[in-house]
N, C-alpha and C. Protein backbone atom coordinates (compact mmCIF):
# COMPACT_ATOMS: atom_id res chain seq x y z
N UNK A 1 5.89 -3.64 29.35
CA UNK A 1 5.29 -2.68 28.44
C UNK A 1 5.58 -3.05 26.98
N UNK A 2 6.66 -3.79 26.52
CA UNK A 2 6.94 -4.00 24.91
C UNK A 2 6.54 -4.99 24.52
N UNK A 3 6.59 -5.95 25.87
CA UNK A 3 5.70 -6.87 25.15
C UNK A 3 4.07 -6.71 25.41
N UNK A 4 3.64 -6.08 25.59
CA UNK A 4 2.13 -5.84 25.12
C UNK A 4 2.28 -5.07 23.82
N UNK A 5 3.18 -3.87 23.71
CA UNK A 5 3.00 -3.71 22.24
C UNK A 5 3.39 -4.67 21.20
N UNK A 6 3.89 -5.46 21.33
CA UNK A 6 4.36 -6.68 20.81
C UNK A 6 2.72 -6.80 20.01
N UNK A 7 2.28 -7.22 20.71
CA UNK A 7 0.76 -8.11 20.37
C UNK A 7 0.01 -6.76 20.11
N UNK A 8 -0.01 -5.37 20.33
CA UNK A 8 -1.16 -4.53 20.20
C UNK A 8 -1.11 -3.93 19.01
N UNK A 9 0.61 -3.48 18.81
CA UNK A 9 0.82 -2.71 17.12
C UNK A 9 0.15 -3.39 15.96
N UNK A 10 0.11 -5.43 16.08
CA UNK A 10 -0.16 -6.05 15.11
C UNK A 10 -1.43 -5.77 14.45
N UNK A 11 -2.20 -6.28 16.11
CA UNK A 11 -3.57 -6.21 16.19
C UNK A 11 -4.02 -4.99 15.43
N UNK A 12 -3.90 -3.47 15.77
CA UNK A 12 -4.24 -2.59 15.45
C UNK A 12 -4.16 -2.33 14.26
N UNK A 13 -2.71 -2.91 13.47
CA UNK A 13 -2.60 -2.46 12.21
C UNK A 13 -3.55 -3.74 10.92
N UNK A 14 -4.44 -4.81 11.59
CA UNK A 14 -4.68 -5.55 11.23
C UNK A 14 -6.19 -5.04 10.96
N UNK A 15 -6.90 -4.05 12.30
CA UNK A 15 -8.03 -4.11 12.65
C UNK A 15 -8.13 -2.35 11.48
N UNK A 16 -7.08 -1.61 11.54
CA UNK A 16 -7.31 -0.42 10.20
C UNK A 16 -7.28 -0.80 9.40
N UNK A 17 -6.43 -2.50 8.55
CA UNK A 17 -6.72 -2.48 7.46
C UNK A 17 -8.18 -2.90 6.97
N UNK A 18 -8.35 -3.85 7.66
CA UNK A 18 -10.00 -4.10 8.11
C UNK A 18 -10.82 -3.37 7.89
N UNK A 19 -10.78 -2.07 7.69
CA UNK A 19 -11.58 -0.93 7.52
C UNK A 19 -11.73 -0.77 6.21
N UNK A 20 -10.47 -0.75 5.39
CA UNK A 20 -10.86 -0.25 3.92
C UNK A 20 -11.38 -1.45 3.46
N UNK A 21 -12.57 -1.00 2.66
CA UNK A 21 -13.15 -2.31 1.63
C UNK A 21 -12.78 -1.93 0.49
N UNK A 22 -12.83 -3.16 -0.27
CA UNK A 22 -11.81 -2.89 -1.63
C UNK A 22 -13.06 -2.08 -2.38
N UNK A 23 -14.36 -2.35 -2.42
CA UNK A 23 -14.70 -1.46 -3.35
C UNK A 23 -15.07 -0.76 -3.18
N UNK A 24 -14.57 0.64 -1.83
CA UNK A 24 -15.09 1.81 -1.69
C UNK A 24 -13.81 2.67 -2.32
N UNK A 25 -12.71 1.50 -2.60
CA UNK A 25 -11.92 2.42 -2.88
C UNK A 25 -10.98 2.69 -4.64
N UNK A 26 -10.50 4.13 -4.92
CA UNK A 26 -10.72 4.09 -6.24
C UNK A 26 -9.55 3.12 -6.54
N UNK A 27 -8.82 3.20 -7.87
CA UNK A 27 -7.82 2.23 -8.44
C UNK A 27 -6.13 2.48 -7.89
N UNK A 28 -6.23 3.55 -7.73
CA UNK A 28 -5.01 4.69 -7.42
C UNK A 28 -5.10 3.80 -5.72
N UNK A 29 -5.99 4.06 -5.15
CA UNK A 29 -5.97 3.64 -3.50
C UNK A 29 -5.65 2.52 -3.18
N UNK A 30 -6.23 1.30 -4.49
CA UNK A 30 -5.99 0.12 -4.32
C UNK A 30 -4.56 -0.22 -4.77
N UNK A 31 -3.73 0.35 -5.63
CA UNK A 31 -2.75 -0.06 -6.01
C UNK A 31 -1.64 0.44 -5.22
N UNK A 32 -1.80 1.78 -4.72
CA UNK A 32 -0.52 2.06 -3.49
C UNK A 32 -0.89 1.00 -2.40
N UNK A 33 -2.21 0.97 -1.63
CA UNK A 33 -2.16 0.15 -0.56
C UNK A 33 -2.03 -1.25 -0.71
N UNK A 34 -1.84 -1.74 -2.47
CA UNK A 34 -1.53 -3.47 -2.77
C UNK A 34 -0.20 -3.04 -2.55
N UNK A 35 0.62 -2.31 -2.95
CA UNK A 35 2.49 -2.14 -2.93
C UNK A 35 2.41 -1.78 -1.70
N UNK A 36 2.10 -1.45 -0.93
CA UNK A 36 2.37 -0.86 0.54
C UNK A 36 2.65 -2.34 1.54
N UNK A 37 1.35 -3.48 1.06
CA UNK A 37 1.12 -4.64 1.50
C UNK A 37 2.41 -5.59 1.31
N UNK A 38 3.00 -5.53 -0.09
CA UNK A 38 3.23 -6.16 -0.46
C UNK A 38 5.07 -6.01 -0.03
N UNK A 39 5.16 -4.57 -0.02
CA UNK A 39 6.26 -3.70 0.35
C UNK A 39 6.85 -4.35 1.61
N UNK A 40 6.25 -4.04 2.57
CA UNK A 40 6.05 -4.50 4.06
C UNK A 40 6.50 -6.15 3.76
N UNK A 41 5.71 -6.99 3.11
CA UNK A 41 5.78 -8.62 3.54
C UNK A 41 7.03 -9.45 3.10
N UNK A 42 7.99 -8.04 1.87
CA UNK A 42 9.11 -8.67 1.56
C UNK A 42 10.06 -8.26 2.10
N UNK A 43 9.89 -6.87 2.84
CA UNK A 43 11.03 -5.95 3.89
C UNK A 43 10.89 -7.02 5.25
N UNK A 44 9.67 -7.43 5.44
CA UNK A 44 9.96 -8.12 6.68
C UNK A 44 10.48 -9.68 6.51
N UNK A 45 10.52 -10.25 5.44
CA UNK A 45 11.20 -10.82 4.95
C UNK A 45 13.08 -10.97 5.02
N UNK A 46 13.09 -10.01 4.25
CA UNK A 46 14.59 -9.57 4.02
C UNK A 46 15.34 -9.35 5.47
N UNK A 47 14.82 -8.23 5.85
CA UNK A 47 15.05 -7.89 7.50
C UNK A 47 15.20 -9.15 8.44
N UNK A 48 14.35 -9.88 8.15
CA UNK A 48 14.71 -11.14 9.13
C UNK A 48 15.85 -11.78 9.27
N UNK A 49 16.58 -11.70 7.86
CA UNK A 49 17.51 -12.20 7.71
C UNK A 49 18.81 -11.54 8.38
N UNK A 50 18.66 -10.20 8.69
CA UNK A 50 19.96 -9.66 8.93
C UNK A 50 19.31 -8.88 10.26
N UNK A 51 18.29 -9.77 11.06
CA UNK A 51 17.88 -9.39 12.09
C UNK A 51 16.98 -8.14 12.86
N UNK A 52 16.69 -7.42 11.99
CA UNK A 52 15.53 -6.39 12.24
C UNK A 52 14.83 -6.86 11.57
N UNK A 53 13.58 -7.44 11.50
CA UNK A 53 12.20 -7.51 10.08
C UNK A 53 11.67 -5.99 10.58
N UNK A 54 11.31 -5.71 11.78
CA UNK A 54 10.41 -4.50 11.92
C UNK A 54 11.22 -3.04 11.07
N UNK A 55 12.28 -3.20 11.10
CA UNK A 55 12.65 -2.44 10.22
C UNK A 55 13.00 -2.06 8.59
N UNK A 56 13.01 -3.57 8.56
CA UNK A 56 12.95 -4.20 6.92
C UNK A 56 11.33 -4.04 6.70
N UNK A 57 10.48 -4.32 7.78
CA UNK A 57 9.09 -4.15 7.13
C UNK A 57 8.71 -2.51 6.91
N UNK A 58 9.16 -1.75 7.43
CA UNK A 58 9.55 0.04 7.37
C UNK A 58 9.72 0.10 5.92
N UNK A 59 10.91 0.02 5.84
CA UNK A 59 11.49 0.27 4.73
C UNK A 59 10.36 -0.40 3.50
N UNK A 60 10.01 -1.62 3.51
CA UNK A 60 9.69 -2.29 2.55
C UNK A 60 8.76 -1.55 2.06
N UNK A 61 7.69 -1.37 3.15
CA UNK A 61 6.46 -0.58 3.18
C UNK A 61 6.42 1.13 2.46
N UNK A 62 7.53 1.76 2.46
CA UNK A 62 7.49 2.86 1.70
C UNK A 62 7.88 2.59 0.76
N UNK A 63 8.93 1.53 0.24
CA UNK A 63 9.18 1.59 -1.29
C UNK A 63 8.19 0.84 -1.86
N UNK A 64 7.52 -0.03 -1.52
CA UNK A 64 6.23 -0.58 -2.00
C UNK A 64 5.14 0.35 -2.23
N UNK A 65 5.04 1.54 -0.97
CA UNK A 65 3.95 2.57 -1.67
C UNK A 65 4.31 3.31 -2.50
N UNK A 66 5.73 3.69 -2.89
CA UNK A 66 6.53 4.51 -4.05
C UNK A 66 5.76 3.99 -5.32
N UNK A 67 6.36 2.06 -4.84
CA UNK A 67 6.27 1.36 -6.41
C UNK A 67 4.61 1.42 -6.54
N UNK A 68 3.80 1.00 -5.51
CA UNK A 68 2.39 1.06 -6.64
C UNK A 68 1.83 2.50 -6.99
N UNK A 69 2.18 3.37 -6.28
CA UNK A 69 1.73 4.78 -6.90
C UNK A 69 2.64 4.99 -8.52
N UNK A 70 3.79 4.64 -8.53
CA UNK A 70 4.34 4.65 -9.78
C UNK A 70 3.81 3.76 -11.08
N UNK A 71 3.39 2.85 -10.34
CA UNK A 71 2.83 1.87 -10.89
C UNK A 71 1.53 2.14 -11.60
N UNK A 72 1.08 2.63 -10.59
CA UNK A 72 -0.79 3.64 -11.00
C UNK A 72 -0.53 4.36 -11.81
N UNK A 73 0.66 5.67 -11.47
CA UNK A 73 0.80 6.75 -12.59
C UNK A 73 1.16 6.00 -14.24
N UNK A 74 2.05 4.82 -14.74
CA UNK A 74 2.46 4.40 -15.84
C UNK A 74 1.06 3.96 -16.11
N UNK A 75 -0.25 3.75 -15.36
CA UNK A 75 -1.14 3.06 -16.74
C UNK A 75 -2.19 3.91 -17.34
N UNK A 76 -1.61 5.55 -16.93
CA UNK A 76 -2.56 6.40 -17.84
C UNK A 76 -4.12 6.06 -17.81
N UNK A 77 -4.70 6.19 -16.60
CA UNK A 77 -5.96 5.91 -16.72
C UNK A 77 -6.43 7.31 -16.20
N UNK A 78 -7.49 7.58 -16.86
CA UNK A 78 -8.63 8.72 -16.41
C UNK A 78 -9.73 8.47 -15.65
N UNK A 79 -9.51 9.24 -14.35
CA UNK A 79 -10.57 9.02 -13.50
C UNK A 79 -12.00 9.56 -13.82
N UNK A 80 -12.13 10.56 -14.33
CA UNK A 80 -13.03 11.57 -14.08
C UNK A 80 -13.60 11.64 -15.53
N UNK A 81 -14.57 12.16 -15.91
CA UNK A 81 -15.05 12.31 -17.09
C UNK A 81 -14.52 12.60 -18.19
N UNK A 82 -14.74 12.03 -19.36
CA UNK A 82 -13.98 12.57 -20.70
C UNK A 82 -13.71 13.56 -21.00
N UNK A 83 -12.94 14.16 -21.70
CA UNK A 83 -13.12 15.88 -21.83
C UNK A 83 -13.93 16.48 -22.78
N UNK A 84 -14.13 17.55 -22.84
CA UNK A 84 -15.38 18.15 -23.51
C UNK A 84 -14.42 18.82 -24.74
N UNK A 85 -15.00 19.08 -25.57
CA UNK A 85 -14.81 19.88 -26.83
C UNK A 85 -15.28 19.29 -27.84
N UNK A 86 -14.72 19.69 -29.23
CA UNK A 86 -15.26 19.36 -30.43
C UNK A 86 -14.72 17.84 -30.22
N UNK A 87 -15.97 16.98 -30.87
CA UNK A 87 -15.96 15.63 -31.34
C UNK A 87 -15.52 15.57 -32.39
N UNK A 88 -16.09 14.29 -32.70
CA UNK A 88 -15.94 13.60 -34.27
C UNK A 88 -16.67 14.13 -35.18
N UNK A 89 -18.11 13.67 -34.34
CA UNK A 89 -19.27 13.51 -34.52
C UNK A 89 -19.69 15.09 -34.74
């Protein structure tokens, strides 16, 4: 039984990312799920070394979505329409 999940967790988590296309999604979506990616590939990294990666890839994977949502929030961008009131003009 573990080793079929062995091969099925991968697959699966390969075949949802597969799903999002980058340009359905807004800037905020793309930048947690780039740190989420990126989170994961250095936890499983690290982890290898001291013998869990699946758990180093855990870990990696939430502080990577911490860091690109933090990351999103520092560049002050506005999604949504300008605001209304008195102009310049």
């Amino acid at each position: 039984m573990i080793r079929h999940a062995r091969f099925a967790l991968p697959l699966l988590a390969v075949l949802s990312l597969g799903a999002c296309a980058p340009g359905s999604m807004n800037p905020q979506a793309r930048n947690v799920v780039g740190g989420t990616a990126g989170g994961a590939a250095l936890g499983g990294i690290v982890g290898s070394f001291s013998g869990n990666a699946g758990l180093g890839a855990l870990l990696g994977a939430g502080a990577g979505a911490g860091a690109g949502y933090l990351y999103d929030q520092s560049q002050q961008r506005s999604y949504g329409p300008p605001p209304r009131g008195r102009g310049r003009w």
